[in-house]
N, C-alpha and C. Protein backbone atom coordinates (compact mmCIF):
# COMPACT_ATOMS: atom_id res chain seq x y z
N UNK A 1 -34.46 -121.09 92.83
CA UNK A 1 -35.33 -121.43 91.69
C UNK A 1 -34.93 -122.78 91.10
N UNK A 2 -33.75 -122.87 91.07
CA UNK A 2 -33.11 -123.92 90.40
C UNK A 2 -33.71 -125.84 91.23
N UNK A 3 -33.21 -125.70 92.38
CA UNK A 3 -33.81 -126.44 93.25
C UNK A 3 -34.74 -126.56 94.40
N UNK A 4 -35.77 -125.50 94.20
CA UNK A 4 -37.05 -125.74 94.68
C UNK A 4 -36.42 -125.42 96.07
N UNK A 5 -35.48 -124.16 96.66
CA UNK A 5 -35.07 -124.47 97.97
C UNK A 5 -36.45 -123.76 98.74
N UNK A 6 -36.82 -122.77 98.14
CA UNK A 6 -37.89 -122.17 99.47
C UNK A 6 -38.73 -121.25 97.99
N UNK A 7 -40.42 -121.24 98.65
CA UNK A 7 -41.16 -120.48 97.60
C UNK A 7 -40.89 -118.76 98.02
N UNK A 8 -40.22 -118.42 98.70
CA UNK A 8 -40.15 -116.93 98.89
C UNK A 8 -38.82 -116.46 98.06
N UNK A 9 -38.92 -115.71 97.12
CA UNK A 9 -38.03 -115.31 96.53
C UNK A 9 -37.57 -114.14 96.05
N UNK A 10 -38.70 -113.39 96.42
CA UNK A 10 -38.50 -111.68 96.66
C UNK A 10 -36.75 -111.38 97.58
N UNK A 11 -36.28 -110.44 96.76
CA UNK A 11 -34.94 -110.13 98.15
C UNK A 11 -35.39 -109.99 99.64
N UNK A 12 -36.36 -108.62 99.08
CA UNK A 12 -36.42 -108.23 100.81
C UNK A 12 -37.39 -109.54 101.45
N UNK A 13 -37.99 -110.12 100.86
CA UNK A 13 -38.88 -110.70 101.69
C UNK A 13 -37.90 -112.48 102.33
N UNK A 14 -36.52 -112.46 101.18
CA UNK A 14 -35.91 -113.74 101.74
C UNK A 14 -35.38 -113.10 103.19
N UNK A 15 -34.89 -111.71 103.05
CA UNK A 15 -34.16 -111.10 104.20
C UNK A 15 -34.97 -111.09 105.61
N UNK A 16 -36.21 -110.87 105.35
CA UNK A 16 -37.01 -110.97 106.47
C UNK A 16 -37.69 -111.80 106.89
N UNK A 17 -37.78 -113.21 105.94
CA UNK A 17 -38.76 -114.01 106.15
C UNK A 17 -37.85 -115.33 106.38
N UNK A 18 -36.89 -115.28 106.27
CA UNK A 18 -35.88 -116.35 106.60
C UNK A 18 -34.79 -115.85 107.07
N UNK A 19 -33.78 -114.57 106.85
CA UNK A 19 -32.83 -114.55 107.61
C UNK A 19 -33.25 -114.06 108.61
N UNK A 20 -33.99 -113.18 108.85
CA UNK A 20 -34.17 -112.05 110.16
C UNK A 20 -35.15 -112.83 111.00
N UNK A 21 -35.79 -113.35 110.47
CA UNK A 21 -36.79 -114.69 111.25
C UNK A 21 -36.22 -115.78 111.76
N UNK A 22 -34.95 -116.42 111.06
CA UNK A 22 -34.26 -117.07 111.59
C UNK A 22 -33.09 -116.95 113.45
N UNK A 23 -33.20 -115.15 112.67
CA UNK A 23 -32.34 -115.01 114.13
C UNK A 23 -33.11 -114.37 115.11
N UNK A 24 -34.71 -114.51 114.93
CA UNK A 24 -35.18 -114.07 116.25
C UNK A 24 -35.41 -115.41 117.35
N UNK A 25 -34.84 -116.47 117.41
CA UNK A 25 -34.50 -117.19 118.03
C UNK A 25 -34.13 -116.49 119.30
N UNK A 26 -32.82 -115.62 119.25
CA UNK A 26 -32.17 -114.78 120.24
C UNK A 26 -32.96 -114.49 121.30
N UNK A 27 -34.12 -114.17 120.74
CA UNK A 27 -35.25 -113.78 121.63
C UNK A 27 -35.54 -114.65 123.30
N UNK A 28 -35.07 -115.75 122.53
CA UNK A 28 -35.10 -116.53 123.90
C UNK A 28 -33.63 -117.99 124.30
N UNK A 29 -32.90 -117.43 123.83
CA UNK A 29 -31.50 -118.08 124.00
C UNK A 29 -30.48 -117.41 123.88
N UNK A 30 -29.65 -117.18 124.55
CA UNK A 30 -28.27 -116.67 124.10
C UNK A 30 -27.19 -117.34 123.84
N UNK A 31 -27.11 -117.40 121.87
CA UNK A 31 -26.02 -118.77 121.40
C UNK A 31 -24.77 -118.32 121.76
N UNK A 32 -24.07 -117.05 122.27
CA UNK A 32 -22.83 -117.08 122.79
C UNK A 32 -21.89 -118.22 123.47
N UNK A 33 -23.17 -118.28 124.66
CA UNK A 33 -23.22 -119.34 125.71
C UNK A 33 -23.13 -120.75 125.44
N UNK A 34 -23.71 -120.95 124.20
CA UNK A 34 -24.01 -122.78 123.70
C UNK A 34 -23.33 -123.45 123.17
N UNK A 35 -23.09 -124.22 123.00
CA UNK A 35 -22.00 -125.25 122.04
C UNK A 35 -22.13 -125.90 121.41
N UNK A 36 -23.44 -126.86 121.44
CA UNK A 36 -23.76 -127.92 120.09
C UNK A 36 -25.16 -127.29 119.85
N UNK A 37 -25.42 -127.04 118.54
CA UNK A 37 -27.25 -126.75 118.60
C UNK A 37 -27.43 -127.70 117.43
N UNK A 38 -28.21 -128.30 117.00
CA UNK A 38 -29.01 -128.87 116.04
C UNK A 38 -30.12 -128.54 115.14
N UNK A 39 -30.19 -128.50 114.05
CA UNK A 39 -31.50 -128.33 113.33
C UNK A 39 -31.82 -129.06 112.86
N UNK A 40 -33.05 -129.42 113.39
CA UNK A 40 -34.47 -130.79 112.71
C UNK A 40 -34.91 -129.91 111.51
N UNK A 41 -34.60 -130.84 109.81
CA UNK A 41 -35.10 -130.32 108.84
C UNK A 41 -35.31 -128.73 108.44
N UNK A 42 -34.14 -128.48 108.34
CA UNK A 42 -33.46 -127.24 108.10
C UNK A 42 -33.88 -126.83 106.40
N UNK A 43 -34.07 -127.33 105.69
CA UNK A 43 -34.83 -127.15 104.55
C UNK A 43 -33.18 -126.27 103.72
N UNK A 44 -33.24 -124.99 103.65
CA UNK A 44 -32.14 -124.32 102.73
C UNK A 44 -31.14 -123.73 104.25
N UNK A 45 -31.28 -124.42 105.06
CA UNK A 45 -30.27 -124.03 105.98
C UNK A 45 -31.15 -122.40 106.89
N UNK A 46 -32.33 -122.76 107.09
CA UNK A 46 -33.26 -121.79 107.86
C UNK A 46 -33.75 -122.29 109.09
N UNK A 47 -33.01 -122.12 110.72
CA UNK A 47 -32.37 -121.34 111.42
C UNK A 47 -30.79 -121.53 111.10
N UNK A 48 -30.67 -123.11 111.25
CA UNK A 48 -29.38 -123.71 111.49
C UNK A 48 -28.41 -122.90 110.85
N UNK A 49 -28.40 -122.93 109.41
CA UNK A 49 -27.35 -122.38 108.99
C UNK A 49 -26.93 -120.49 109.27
N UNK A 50 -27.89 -119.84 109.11
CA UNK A 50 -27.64 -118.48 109.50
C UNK A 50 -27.22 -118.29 110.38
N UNK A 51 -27.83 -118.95 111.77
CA UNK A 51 -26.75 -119.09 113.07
C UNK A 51 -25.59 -119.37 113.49
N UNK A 52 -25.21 -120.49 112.51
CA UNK A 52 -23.47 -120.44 112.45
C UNK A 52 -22.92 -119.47 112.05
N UNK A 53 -23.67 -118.36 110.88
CA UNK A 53 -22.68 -117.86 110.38
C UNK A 53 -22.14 -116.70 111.53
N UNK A 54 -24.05 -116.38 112.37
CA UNK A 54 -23.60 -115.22 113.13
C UNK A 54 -23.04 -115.66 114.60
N UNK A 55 -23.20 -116.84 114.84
CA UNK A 55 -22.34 -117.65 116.02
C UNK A 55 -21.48 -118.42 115.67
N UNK A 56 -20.14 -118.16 115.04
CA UNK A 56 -19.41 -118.93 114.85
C UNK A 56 -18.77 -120.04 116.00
N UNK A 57 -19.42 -119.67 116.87
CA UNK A 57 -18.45 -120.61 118.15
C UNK A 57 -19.09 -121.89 118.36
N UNK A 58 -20.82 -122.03 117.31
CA UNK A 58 -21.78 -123.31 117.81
C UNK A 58 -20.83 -124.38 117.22
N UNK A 59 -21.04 -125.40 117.67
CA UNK A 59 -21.32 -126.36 116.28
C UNK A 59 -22.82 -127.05 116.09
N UNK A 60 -22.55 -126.54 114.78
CA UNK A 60 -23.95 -127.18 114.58
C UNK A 60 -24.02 -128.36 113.50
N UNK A 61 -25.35 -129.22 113.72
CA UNK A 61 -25.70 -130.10 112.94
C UNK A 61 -26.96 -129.73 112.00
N UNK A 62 -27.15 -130.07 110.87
CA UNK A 62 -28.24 -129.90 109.97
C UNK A 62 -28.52 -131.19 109.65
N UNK A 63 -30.10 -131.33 109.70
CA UNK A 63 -30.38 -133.01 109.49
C UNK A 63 -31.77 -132.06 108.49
N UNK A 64 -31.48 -132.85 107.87
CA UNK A 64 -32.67 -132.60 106.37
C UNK A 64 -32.39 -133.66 105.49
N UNK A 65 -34.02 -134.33 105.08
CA UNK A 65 -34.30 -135.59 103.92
C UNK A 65 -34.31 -135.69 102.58
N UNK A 66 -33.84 -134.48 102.22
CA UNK A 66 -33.52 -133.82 100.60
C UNK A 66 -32.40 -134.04 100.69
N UNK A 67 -32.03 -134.59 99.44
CA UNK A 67 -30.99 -134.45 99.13
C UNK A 67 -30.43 -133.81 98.42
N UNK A 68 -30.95 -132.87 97.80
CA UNK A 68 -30.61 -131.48 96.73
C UNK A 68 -30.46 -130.20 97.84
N UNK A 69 -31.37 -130.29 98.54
CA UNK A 69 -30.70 -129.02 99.40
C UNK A 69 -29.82 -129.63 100.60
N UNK A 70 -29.52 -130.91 100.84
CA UNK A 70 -28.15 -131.56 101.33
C UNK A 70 -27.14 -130.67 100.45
N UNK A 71 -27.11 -130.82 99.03
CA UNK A 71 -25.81 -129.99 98.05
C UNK A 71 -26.09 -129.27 98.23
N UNK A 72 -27.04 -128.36 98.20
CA UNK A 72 -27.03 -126.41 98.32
C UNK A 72 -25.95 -126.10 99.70
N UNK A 73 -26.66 -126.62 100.99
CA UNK A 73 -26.15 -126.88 102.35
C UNK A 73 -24.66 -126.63 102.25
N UNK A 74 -23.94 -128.34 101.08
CA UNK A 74 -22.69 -127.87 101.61
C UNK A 74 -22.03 -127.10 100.63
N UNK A 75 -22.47 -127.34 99.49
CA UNK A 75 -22.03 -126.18 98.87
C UNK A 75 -21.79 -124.79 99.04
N UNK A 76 -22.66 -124.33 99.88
CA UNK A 76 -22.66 -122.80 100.96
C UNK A 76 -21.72 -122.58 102.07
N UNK A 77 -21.66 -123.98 102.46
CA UNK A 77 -20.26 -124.44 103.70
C UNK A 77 -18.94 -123.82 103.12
N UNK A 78 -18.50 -124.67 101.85
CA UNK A 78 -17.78 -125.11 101.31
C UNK A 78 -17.14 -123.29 100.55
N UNK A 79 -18.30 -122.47 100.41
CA UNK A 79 -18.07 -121.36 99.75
C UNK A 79 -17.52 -120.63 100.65
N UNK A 80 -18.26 -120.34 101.91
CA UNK A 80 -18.05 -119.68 103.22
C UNK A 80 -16.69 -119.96 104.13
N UNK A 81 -16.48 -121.41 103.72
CA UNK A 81 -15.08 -122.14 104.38
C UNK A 81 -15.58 -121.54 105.94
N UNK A 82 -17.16 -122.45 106.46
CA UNK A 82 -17.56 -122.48 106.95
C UNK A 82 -16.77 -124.39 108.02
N UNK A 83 -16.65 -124.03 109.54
CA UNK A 83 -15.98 -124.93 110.17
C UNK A 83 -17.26 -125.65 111.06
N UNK A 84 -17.09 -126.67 111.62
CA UNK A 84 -17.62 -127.27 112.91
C UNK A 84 -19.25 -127.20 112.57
N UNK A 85 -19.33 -127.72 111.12
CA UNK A 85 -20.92 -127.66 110.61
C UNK A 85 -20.70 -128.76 110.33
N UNK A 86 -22.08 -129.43 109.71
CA UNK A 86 -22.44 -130.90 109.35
C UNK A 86 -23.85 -130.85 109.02
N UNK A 87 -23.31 -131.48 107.41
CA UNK A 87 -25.17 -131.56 107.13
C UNK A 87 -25.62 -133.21 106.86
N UNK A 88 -26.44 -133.85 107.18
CA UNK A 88 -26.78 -135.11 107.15
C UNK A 88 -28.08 -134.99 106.73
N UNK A 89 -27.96 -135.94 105.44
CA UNK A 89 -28.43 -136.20 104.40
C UNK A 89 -30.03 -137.67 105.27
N UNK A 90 -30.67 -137.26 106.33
CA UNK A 90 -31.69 -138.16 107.06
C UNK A 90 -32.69 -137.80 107.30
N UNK A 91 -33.58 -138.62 107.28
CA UNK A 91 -35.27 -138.02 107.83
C UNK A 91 -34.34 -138.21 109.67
N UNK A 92 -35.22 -137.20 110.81
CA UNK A 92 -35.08 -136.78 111.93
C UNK A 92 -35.62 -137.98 112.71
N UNK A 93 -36.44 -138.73 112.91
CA UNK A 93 -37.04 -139.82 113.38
C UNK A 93 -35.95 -141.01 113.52
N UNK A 94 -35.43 -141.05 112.03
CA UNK A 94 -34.47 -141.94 112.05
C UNK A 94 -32.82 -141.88 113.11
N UNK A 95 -32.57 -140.74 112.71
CA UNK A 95 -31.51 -139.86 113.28
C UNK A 95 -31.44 -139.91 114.56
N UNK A 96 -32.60 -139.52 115.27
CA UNK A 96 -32.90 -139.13 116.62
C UNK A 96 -33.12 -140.76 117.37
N UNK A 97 -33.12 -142.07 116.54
CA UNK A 97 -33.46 -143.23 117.54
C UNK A 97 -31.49 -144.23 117.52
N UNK A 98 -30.58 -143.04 116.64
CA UNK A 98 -29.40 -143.43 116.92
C UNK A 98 -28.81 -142.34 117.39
N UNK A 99 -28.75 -141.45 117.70
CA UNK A 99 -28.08 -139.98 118.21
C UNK A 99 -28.76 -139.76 119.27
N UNK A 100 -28.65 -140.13 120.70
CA UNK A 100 -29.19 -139.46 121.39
C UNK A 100 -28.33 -138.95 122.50
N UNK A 101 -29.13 -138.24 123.14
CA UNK A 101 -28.86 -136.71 123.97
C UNK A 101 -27.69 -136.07 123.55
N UNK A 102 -27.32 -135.42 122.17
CA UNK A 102 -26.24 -135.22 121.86
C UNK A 102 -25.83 -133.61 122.46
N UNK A 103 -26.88 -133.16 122.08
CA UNK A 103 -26.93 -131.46 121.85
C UNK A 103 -27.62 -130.44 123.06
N UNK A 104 -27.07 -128.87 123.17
CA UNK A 104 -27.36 -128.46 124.06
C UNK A 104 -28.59 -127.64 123.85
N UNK A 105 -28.85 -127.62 122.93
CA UNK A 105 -29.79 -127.02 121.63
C UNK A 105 -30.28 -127.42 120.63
N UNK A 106 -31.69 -127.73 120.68
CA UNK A 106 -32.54 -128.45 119.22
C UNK A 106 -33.45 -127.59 119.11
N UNK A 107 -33.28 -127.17 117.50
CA UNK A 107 -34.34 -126.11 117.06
C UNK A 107 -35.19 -126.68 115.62
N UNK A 108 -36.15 -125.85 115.25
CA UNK A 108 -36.72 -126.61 114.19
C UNK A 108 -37.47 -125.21 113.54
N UNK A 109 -37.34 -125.00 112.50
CA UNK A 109 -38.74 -124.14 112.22
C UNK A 109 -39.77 -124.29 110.87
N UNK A 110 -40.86 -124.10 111.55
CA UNK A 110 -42.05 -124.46 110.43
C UNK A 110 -41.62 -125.59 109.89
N UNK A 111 -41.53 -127.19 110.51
CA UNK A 111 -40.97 -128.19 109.89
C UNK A 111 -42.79 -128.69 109.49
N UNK A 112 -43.28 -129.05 110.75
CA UNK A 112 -44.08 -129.94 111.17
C UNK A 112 -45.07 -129.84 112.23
N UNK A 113 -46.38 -130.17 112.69
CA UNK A 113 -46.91 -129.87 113.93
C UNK A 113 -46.21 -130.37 114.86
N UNK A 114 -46.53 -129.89 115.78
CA UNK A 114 -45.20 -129.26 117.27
C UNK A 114 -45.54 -130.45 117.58
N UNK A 115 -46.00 -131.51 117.84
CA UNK A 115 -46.42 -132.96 118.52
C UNK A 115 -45.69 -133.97 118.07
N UNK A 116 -45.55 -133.61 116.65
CA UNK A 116 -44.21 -135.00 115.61
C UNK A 116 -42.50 -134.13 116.13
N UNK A 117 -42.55 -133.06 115.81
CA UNK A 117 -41.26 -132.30 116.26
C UNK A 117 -41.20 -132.60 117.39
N UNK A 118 -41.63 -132.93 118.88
CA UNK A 118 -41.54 -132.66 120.47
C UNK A 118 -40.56 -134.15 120.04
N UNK A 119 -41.69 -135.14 119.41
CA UNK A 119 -41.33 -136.76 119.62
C UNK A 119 -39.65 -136.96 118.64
N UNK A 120 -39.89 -136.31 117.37
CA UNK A 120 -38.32 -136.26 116.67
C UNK A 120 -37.54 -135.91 117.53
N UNK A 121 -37.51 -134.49 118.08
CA UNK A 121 -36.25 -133.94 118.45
C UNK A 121 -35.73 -133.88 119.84
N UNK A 122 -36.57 -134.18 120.95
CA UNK A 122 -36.09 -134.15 122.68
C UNK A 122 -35.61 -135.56 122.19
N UNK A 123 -34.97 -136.59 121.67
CA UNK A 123 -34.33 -137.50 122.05
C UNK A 123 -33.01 -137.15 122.14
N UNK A 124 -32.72 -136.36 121.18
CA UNK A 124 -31.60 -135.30 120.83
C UNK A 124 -31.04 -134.48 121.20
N UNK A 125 -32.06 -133.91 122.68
CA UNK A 125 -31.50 -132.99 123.26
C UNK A 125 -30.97 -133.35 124.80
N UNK A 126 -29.63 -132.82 124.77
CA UNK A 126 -29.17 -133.38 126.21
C UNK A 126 -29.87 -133.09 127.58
N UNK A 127 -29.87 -133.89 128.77
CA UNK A 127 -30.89 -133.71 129.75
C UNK A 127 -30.58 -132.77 130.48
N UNK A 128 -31.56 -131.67 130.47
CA UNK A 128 -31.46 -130.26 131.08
C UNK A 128 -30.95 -129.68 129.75
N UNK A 129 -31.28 -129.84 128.98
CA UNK A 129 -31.09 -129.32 127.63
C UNK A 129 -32.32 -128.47 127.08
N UNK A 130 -32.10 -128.00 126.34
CA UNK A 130 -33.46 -127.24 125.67
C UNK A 130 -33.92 -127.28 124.12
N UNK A 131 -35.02 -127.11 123.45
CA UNK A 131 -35.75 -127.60 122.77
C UNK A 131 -36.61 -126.26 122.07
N UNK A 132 -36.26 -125.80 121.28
CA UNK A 132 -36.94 -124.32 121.02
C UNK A 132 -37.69 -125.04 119.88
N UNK A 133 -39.30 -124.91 119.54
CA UNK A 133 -40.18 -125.09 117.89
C UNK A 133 -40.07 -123.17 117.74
N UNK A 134 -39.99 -122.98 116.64
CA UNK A 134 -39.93 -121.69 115.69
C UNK A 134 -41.34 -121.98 114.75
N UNK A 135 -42.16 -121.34 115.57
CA UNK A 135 -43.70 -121.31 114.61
C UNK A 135 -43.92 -120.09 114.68
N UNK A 136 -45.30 -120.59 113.78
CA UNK A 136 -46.28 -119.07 113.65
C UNK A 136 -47.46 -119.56 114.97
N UNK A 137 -48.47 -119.06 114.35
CA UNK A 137 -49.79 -119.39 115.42
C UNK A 137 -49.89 -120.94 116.42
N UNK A 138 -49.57 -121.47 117.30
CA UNK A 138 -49.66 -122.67 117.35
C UNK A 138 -50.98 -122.97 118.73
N UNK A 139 -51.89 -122.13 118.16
CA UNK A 139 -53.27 -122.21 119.29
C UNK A 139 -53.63 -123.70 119.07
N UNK A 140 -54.11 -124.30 117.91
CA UNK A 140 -54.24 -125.44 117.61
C UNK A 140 -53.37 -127.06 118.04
N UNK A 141 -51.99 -126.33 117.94
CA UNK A 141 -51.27 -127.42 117.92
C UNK A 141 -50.90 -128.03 119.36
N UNK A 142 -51.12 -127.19 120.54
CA UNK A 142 -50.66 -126.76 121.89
C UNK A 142 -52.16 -128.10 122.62
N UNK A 143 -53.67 -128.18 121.82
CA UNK A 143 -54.29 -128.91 122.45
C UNK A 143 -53.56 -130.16 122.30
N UNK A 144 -53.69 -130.56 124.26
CA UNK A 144 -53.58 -132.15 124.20
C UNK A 144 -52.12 -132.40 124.46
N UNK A 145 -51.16 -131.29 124.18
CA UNK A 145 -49.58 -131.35 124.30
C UNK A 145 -49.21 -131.84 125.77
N UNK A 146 -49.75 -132.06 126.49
CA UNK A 146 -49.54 -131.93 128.37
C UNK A 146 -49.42 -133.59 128.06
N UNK A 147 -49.96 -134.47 127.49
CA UNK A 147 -49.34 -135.72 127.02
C UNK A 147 -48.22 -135.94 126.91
N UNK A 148 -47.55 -135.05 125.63
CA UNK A 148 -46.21 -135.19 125.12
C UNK A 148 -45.06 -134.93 126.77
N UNK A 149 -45.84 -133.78 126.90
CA UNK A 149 -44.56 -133.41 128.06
C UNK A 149 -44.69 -134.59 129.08
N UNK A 150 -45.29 -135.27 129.18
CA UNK A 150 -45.18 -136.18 130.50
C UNK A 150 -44.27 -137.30 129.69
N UNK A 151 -45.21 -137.67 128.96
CA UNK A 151 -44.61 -139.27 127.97
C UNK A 151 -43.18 -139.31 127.77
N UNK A 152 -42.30 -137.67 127.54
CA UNK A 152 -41.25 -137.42 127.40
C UNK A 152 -40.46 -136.82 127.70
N UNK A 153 -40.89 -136.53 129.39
CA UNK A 153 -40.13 -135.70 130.44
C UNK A 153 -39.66 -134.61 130.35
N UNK A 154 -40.68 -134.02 129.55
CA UNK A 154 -40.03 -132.29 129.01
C UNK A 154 -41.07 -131.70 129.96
N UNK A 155 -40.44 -130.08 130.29
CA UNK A 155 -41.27 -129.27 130.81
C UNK A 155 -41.45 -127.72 129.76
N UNK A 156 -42.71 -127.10 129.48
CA UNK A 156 -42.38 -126.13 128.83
C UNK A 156 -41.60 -124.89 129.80
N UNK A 157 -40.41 -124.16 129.24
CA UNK A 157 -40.10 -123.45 130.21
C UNK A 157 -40.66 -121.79 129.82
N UNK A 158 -41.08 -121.53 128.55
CA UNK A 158 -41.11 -119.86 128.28
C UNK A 158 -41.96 -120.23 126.57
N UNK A 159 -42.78 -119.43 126.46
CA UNK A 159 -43.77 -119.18 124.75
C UNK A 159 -43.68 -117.51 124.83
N UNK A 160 -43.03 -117.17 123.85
CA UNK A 160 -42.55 -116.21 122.98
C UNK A 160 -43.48 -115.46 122.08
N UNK A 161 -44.66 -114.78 122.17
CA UNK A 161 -44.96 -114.51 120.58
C UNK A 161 -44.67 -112.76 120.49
N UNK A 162 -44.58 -112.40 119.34
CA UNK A 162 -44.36 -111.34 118.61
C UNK A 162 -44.96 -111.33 116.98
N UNK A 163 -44.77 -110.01 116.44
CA UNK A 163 -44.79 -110.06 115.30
C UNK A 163 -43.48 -109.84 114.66
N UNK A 164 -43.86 -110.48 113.06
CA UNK A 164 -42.38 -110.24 112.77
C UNK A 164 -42.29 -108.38 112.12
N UNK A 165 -41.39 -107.61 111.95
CA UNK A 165 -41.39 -106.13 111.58
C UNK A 165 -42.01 -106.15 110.05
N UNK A 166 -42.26 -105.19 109.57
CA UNK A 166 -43.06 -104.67 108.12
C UNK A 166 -44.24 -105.39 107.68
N UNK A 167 -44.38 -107.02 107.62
CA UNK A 167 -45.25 -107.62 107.50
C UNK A 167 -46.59 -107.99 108.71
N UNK A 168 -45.89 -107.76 109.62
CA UNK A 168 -46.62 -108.37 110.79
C UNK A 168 -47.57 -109.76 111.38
N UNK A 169 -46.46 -110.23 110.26
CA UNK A 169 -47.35 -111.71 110.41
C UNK A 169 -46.64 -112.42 111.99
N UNK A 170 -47.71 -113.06 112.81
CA UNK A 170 -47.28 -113.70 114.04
C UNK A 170 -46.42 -114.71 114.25
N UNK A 171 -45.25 -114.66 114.82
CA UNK A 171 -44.24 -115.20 115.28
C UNK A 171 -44.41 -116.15 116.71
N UNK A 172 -44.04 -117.67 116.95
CA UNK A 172 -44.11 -118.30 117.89
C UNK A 172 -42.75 -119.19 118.45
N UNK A 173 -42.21 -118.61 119.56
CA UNK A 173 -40.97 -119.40 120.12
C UNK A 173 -41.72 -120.16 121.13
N UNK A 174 -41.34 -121.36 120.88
CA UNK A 174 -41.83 -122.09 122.28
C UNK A 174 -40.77 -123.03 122.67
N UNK A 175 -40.11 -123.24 124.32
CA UNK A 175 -39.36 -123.26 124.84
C UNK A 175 -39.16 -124.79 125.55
N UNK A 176 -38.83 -125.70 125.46
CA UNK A 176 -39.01 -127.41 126.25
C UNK A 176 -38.04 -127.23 127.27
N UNK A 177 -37.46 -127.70 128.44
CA UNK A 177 -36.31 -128.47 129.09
C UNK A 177 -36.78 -130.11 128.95
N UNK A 178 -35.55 -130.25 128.96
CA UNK A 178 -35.24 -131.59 129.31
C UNK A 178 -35.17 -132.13 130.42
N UNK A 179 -36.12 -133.02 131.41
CA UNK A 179 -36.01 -133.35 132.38
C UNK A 179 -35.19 -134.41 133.19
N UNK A 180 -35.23 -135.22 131.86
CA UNK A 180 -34.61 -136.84 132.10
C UNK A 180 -34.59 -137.67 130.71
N UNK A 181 -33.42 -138.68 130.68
CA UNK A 181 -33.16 -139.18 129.50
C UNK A 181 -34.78 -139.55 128.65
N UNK A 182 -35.14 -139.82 127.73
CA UNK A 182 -36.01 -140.28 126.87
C UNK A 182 -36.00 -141.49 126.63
N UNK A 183 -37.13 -142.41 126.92
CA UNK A 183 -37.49 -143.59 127.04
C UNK A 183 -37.14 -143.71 125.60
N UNK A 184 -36.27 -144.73 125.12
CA UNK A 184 -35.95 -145.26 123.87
C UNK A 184 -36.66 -146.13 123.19
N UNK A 185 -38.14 -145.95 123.24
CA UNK A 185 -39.36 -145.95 122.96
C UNK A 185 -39.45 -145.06 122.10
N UNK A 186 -39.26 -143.95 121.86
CA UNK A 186 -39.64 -142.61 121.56
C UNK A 186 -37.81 -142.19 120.41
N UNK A 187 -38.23 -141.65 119.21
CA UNK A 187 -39.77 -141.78 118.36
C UNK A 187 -39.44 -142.91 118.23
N UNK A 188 -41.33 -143.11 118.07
CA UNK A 188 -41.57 -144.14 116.88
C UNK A 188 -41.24 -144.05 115.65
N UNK A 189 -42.25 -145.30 114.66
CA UNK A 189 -42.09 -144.61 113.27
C UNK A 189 -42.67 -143.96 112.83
N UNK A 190 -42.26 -143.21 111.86
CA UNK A 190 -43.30 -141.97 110.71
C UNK A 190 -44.50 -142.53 110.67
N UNK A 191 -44.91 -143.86 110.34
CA UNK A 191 -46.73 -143.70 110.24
C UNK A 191 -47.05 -143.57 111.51
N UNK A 192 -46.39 -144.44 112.35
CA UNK A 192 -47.08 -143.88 113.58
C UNK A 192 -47.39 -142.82 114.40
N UNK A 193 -45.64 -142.07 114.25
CA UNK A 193 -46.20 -140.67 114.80
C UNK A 193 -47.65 -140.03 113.92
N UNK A 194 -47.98 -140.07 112.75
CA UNK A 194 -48.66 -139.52 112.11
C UNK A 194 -50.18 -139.82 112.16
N UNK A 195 -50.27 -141.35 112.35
CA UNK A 195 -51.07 -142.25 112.56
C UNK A 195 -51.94 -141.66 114.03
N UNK A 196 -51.25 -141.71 115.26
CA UNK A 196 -51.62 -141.97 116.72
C UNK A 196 -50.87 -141.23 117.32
N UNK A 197 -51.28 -140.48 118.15
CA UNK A 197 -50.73 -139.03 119.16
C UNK A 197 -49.95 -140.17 120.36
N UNK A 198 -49.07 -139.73 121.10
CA UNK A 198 -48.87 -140.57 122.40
C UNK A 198 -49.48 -141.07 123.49
């Protein structure tokens, strides 16, 4: 309430609508196995942070352009005496055209349409790496995507849907590899991604 971190503020509905939503990720990765994952605009630390707590072995990065829930972030670190986390205080565009192929894992959820997220975050992800978007419905967003995957050598490997339990509102995992490094072309800038598709 204090800092505007998320409009859901019911208990049960933070429990299900951000933590338990957060970790149906699982659904199509097993973080046992992984070692660096990343979150593009993690907002109050929704996947990124819940996943450290229940995979302590990731390391993960949190990149979010607030800087008030930057302090919530580490302040929650800092409470938890939480290790091998990092929150960076950057818009993802920016981030992603000096950080590249870092991670074995880039996730994002409900940031953005899946077309600005593909172009932010596969720069980020190491080659033969993977690329999970965490949506709801993305019938809309999917026209025209066969662009992105060429322009940026991703292949989709697996789309996920379910509902989520009690509410039943529709749940969307959708799955990238990494084929080959990313033309350092890619991203552009914010008006442009926003401006002109690839």
């Amino acid at each position: 309430k204090k800092i505007n971190l998320t409009r859901i503020t019911e208990e049960q509905d933070v429990y299900l609508k951000h933590f338990y939503d957060s970790l149906t990720i699982v659904k199509e990765v097993d973080l046992k196995s992984v070692n660096t994952l990343c979150d593009v605009g993690t907002g109050a630390g929704f996947p990124g942070l819940v996943l450290k707590i229940m995979f302590p072995n990731l390391k993960v990065t949190l990149i979010e352009s607030n800087g008030k829930k930057c302090n919530f972030l580490n302040y929650v670190i800092n409470e938890l005496q939480l290790t091998n986390i990092e929150v960076l205080n950057q818009r993802a565009e920016e981030f992603s055209k000096v950080v590249r192929e870092q991670y074995d894992i880039v996730t994002s959820r409900a940031v953005a349409p899946l077309k600005h997220l593909l172009e932010y975050s596969i720069p980020l992800v190491k080659v033969n790496g993977t690329y999970i978007a965490m949506k709801s419905d993305i019938t809309n967003e999917i026209i025209g995507i066969s662009n992105y995957e060429k322009k940026l050598d991703i292949k989709q490997i697996n789309r996920i849907q379910f509902n989520l339990p009690i509410e039943n509102s529709l749940r969307t995992l959708i799955s990238y590899e990494k084929l080959k490094s990313t033309n350092s072309i890619y991203p552009r800038k914010y008006n442009e991604i926003k401006k002109k598709e690839i």
